[in-house]
PDB file of N, CA and C in Angstrom:
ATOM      1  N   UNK A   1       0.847  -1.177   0.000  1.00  0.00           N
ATOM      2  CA  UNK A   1       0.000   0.000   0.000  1.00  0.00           C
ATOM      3  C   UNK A   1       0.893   1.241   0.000  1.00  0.00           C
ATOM      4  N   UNK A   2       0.744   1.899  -1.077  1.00  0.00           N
ATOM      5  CA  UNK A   2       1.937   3.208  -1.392  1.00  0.00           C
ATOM      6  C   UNK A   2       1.296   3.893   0.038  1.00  0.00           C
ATOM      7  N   UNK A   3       2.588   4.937   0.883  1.00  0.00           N
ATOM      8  CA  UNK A   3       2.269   6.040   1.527  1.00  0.00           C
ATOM      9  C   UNK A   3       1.379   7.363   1.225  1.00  0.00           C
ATOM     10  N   UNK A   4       0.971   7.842   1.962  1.00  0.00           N
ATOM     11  CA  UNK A   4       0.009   9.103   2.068  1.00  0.00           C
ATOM     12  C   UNK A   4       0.842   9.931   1.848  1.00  0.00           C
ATOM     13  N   UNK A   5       1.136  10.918   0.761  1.00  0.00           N
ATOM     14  CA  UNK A   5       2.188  12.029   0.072  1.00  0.00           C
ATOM     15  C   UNK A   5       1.349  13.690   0.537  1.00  0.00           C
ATOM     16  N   UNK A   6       1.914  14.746   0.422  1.00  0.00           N
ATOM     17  CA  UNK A   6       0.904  15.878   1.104  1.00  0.00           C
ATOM     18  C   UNK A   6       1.589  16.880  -0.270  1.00  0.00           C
ATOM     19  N   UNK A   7       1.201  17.135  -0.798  1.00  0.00           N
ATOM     20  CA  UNK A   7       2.096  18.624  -2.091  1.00  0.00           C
ATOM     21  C   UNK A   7       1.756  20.158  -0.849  1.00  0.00           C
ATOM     22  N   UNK A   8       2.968  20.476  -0.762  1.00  0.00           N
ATOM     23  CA  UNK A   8       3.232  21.723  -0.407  1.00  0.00           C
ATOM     24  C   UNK A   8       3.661  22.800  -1.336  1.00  0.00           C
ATOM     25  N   UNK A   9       3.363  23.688  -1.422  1.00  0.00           N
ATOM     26  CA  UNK A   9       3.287  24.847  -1.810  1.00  0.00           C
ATOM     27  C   UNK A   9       3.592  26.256  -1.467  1.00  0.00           C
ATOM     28  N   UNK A  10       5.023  27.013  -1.731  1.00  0.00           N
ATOM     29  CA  UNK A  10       4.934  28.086  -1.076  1.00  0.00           C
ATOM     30  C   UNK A  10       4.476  29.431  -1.592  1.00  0.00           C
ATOM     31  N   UNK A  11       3.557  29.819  -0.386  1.00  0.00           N
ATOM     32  CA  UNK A  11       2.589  31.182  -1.310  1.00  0.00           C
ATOM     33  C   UNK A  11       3.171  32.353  -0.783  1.00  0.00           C
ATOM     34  N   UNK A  12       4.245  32.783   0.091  1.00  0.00           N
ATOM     35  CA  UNK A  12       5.001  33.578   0.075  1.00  0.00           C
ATOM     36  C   UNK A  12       6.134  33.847   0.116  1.00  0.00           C
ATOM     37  N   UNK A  13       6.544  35.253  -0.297  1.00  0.00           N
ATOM     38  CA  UNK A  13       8.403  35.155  -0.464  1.00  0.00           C
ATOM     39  C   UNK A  13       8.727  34.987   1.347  1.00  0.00           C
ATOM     40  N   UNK A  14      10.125  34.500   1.135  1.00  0.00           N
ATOM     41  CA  UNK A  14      11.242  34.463   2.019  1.00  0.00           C
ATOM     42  C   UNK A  14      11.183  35.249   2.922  1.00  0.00           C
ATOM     43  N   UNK A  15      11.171  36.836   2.024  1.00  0.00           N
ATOM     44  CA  UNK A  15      12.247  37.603   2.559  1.00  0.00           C
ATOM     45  C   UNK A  15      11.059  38.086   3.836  1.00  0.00           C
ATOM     46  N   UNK A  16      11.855  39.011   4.508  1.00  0.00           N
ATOM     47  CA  UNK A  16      11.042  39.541   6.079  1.00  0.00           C
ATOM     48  C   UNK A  16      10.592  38.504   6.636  1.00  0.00           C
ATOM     49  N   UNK A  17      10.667  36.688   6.597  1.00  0.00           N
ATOM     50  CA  UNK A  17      10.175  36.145   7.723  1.00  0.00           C
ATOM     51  C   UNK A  17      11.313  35.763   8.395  1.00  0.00           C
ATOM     52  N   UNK A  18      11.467  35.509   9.557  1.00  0.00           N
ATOM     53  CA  UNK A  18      12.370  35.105  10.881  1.00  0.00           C
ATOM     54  C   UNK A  18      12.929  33.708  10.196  1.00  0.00           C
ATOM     55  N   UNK A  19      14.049  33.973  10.405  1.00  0.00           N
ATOM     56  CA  UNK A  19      15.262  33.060  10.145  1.00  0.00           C
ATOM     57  C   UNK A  19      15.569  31.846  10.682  1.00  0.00           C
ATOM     58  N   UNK A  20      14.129  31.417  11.691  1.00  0.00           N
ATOM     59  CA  UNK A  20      13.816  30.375  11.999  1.00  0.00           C
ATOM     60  C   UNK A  20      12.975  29.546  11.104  1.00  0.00           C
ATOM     61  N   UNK A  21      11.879  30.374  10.444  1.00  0.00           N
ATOM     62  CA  UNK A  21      11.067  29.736   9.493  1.00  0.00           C
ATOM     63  C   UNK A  21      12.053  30.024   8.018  1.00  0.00           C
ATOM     64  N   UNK A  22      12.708  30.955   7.510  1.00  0.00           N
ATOM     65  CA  UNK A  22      13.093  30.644   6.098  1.00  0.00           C
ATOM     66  C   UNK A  22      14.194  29.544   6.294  1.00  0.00           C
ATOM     67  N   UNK A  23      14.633  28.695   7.558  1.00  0.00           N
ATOM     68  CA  UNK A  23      15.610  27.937   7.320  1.00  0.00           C
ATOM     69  C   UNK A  23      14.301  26.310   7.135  1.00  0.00           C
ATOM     70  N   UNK A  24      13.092  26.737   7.650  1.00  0.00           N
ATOM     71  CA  UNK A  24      12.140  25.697   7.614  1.00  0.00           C
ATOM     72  C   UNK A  24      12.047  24.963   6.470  1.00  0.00           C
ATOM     73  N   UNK A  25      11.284  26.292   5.780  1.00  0.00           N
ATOM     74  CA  UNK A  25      10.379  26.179   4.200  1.00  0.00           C
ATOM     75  C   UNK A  25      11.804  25.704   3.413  1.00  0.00           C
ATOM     76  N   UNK A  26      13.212  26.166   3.528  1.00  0.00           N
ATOM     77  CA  UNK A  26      14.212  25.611   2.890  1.00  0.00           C
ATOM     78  C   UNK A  26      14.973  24.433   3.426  1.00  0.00           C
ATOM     79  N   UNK A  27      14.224  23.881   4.313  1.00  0.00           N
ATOM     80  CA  UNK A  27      14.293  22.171   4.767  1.00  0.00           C
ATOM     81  C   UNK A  27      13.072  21.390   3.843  1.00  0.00           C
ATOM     82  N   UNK A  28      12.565  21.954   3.890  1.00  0.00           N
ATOM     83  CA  UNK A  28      11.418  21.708   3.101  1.00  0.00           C
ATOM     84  C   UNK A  28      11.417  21.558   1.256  1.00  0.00           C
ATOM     85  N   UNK A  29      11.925  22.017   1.141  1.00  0.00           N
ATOM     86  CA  UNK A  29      12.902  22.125  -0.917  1.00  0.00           C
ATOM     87  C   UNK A  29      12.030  23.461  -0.820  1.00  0.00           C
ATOM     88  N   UNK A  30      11.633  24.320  -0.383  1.00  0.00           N
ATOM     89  CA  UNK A  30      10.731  25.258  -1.286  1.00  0.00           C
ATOM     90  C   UNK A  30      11.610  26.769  -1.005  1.00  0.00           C
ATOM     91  N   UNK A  31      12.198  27.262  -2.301  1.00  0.00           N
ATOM     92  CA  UNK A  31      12.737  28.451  -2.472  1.00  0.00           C
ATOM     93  C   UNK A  31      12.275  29.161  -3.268  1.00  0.00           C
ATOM     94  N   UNK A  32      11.332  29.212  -3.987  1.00  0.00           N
ATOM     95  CA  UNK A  32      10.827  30.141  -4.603  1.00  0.00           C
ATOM     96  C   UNK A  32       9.419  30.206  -4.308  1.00  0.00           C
ATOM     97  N   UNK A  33       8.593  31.584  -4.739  1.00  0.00           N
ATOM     98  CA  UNK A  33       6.955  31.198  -4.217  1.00  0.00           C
ATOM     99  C   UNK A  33       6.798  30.481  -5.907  1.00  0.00           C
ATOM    100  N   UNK A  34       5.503  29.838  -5.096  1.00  0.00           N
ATOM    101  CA  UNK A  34       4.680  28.950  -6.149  1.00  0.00           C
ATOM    102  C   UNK A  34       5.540  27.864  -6.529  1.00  0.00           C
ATOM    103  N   UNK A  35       6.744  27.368  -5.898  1.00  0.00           N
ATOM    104  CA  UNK A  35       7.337  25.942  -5.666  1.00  0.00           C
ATOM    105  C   UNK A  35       6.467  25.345  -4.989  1.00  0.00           C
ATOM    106  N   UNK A  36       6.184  23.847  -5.670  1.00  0.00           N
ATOM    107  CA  UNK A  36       6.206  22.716  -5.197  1.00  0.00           C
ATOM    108  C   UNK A  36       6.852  21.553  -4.911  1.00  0.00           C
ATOM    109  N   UNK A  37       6.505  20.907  -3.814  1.00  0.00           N
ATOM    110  CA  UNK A  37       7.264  19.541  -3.655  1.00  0.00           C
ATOM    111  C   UNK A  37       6.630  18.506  -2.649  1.00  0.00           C
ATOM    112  N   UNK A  38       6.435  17.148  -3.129  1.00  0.00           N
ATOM    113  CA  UNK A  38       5.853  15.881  -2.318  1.00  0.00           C
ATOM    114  C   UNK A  38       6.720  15.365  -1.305  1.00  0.00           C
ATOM    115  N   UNK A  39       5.981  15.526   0.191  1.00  0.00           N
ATOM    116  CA  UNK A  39       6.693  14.857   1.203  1.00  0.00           C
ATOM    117  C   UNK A  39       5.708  13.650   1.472  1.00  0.00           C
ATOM    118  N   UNK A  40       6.100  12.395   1.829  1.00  0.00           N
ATOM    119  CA  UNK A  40       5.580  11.629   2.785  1.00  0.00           C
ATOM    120  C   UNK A  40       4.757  11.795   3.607  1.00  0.00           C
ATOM    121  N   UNK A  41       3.756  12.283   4.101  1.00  0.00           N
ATOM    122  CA  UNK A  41       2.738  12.195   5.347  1.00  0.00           C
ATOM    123  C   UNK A  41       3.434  12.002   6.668  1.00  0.00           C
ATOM    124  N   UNK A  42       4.294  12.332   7.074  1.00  0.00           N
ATOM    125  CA  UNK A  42       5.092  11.992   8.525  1.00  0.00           C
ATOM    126  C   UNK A  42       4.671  13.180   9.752  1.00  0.00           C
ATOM    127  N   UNK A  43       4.833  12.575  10.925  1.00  0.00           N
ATOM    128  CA  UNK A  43       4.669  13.557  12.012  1.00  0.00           C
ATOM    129  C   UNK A  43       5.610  14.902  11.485  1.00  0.00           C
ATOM    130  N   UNK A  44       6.856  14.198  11.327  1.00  0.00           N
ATOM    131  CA  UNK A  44       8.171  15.551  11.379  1.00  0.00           C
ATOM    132  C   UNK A  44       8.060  16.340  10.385  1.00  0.00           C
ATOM    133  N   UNK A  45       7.203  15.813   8.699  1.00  0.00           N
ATOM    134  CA  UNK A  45       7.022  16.776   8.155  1.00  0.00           C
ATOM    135  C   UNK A  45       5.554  17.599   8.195  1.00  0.00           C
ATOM    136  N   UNK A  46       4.776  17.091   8.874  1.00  0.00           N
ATOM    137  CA  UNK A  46       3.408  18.159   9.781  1.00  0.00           C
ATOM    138  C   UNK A  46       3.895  18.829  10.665  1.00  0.00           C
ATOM    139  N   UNK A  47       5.218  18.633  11.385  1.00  0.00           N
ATOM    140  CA  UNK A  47       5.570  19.189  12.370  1.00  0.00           C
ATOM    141  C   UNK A  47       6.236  21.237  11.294  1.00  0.00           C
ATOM    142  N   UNK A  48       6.702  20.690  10.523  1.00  0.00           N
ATOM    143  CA  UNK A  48       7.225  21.513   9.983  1.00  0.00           C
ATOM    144  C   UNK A  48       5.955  22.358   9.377  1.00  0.00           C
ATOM    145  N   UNK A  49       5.559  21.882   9.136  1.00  0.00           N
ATOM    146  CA  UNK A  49       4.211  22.562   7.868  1.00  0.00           C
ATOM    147  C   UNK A  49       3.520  23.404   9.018  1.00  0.00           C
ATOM    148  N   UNK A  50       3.480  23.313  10.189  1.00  0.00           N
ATOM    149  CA  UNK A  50       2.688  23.557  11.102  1.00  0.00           C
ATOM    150  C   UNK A  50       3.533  25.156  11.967  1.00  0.00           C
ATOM    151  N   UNK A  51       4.473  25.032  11.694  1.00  0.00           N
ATOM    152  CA  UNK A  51       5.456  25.769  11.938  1.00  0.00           C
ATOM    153  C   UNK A  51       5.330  27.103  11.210  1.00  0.00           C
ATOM    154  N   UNK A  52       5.140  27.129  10.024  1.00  0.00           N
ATOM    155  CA  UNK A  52       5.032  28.213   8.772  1.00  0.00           C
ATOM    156  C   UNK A  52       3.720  27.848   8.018  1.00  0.00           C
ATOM    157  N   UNK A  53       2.787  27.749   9.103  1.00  0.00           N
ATOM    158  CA  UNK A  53       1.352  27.542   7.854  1.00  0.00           C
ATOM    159  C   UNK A  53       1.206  28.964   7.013  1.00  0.00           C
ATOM    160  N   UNK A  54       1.127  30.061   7.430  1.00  0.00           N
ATOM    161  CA  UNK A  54       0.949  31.357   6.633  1.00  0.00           C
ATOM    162  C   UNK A  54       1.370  31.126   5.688  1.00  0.00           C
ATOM    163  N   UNK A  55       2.779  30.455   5.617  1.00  0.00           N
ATOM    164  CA  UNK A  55       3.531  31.080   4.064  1.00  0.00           C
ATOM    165  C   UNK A  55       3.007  29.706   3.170  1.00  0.00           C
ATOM    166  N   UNK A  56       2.529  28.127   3.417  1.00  0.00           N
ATOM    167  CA  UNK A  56       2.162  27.503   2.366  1.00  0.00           C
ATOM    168  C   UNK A  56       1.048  27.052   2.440  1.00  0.00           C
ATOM    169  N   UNK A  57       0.666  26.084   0.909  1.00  0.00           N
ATOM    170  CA  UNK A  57      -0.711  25.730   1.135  1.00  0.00           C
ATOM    171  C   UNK A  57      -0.361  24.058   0.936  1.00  0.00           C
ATOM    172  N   UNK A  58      -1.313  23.183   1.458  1.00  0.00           N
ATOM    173  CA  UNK A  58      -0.885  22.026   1.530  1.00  0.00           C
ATOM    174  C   UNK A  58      -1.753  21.107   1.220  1.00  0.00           C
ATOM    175  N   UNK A  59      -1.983  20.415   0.131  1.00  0.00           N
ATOM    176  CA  UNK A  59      -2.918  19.663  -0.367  1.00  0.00           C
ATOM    177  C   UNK A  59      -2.648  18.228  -0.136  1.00  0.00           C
ATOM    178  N   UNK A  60      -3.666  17.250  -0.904  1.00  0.00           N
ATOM    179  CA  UNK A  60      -3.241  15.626  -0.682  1.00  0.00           C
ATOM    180  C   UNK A  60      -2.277  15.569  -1.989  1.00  0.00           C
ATOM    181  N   UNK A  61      -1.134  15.224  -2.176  1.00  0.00           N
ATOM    182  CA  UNK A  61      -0.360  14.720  -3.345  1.00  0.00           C
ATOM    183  C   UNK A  61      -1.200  13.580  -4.613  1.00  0.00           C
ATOM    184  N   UNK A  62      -1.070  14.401  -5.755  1.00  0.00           N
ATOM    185  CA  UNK A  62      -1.276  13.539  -6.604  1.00  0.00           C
ATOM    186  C   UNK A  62      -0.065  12.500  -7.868  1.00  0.00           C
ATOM    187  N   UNK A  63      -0.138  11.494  -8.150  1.00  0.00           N
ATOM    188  CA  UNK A  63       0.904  11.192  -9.014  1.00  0.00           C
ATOM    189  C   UNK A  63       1.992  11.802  -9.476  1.00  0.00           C
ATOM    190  N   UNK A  64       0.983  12.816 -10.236  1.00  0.00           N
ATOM    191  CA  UNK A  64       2.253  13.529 -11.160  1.00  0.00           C
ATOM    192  C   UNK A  64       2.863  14.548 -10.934  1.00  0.00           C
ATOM    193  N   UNK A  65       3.240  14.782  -9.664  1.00  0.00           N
ATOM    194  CA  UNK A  65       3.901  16.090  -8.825  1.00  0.00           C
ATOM    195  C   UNK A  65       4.937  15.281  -8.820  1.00  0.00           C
ATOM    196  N   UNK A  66       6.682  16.047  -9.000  1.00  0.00           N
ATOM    197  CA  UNK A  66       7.688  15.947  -8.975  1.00  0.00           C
ATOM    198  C   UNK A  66       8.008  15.068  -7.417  1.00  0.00           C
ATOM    199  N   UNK A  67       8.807  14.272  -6.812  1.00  0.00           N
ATOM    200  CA  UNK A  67       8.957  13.951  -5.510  1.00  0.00           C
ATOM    201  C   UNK A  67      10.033  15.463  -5.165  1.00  0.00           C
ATOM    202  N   UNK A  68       9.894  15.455  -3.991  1.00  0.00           N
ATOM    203  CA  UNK A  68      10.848  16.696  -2.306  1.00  0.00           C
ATOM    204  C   UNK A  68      12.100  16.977  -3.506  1.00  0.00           C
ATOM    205  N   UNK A  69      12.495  15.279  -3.774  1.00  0.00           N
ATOM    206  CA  UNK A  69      14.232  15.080  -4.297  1.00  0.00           C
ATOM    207  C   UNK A  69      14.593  15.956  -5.625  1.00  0.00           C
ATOM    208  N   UNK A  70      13.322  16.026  -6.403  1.00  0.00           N
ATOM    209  CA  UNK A  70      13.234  16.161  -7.652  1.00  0.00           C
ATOM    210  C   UNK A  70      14.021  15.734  -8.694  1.00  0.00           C
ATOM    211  N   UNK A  71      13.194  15.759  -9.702  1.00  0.00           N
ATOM    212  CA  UNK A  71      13.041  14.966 -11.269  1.00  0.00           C
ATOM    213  C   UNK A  71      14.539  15.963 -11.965  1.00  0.00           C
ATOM    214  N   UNK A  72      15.610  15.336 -12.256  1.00  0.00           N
ATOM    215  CA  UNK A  72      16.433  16.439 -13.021  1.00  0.00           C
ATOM    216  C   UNK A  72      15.866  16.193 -14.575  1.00  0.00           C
ATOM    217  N   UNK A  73      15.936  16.913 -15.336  1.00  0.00           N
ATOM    218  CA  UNK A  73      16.026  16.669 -16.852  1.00  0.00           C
ATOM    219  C   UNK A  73      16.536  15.506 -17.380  1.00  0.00           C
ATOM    220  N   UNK A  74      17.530  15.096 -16.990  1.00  0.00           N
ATOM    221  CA  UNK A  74      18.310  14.531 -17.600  1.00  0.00           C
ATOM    222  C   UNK A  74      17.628  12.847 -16.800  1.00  0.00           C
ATOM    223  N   UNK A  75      17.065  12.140 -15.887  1.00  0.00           N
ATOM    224  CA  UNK A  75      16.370  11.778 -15.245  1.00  0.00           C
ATOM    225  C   UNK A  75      15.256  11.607 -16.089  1.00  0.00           C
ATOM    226  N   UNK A  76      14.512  12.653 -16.650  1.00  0.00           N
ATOM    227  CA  UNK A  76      13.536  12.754 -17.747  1.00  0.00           C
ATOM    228  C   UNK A  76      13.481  12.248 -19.450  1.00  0.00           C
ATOM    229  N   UNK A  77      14.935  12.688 -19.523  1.00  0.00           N
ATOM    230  CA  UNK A  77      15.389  12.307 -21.030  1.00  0.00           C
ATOM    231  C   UNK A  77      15.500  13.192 -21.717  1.00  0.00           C
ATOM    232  N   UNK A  78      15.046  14.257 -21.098  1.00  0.00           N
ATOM    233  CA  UNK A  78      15.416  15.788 -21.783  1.00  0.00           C
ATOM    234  C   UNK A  78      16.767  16.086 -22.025  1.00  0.00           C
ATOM    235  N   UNK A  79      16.708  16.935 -23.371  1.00  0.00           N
ATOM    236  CA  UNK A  79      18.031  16.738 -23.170  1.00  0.00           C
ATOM    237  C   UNK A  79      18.638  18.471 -22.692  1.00  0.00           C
ATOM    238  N   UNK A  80      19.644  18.746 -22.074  1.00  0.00           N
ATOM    239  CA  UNK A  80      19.919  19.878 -21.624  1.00  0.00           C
ATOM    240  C   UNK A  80      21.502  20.505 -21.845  1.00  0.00           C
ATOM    241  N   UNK A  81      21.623  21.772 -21.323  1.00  0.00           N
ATOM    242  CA  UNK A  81      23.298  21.798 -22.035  1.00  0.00           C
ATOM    243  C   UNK A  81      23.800  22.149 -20.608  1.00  0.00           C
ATOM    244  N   UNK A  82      25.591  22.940 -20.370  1.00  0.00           N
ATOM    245  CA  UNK A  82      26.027  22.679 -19.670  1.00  0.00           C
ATOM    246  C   UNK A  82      25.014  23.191 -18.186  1.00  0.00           C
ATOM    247  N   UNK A  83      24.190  24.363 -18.324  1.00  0.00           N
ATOM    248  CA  UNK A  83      24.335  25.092 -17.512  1.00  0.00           C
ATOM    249  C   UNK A  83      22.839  24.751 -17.103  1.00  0.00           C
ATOM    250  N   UNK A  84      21.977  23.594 -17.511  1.00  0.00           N
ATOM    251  CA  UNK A  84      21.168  23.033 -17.433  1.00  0.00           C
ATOM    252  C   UNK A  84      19.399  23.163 -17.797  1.00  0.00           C
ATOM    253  N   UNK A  85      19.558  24.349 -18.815  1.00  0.00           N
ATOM    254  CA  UNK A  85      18.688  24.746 -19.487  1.00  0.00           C
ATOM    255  C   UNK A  85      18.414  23.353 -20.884  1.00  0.00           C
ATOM    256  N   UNK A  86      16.985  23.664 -21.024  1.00  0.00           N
ATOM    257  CA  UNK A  86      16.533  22.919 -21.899  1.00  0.00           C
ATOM    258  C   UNK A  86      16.638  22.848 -23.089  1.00  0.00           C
ATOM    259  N   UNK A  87      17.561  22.307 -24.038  1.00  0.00           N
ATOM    260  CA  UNK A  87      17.723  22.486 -25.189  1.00  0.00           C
ATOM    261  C   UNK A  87      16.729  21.793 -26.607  1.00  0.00           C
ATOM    262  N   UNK A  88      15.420  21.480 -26.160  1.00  0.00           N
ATOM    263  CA  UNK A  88      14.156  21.201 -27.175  1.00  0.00           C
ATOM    264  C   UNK A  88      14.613  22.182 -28.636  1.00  0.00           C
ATOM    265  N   UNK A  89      14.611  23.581 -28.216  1.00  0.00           N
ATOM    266  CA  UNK A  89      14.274  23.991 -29.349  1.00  0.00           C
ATOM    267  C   UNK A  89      15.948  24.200 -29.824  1.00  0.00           C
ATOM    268  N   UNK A  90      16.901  24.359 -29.884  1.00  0.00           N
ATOM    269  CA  UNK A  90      18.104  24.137 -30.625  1.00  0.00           C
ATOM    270  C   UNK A  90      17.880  22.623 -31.199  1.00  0.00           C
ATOM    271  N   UNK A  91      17.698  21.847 -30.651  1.00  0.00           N
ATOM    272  CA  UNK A  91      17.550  19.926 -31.072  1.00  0.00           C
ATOM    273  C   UNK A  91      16.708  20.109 -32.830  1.00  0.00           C
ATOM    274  N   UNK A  92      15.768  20.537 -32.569  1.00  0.00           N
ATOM    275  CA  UNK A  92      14.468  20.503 -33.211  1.00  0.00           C
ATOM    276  C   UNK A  92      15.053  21.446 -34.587  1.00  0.00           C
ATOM    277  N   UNK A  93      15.517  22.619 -34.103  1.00  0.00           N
ATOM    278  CA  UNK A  93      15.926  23.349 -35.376  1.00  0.00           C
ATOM    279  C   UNK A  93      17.441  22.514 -36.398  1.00  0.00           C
ATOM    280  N   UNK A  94      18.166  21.971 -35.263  1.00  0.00           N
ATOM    281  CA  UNK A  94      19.241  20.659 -36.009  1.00  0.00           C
ATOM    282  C   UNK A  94      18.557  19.753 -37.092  1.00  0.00           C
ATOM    283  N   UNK A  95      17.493  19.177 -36.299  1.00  0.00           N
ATOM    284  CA  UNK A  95      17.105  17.735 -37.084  1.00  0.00           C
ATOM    285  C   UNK A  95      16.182  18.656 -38.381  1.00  0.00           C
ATOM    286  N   UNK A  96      15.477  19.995 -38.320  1.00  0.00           N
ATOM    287  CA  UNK A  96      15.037  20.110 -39.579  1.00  0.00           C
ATOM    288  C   UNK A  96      15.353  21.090 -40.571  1.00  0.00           C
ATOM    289  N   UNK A  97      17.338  21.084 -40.427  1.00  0.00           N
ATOM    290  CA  UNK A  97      17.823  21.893 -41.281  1.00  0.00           C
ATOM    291  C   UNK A  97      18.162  20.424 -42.669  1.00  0.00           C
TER     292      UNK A  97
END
């Protein structure tokens, strides 16, 4: 029976909150607003969520949300260059010169 996953969400910036909670939400993977990421259902990560409810929103996880660890490109099959941007459209203009 797969675990109970929760998608978190952060709906505000960083900056001006106490340096107790931006070290939270960035235990958490979330550095930008409107990042997401799937944790496990655990006490320690309710413990956290509970800590900084203002700044996210926290739903039930569905499938196709990235996991906490996240999906790199390259993981995906995408293909990317050094600096890890997506190179689709250079590929695409190669194959139809």
């Amino acid at each position: 029976m797969p675990s109970r996953k929760l998608k978190v969400t952060l709906t505000r910036s960083l900056i001006g909150l106490k340096p107790g909670h931006v070290r939270t939400l960035q235990a958490l993977g979330l550095r930008r607003i409107r990042a997401t990421v799937v944790h496990d259902d655990t006490p320690v990560i309710r413990g956290m969520i509970a800590r900084v409810p203002y700044a996210v929103r926290v739903e039930p996880a569905e499938s196709d949300v990235p996991q906490a660890e996240g999906r790199t490109p390259q993981a995906e099959g995408r293909r990317v260059d050094a600096a890890g941007r997506n190179r689709r459209d250079q590929t695409t203009k190669e194959q139809s010169v």
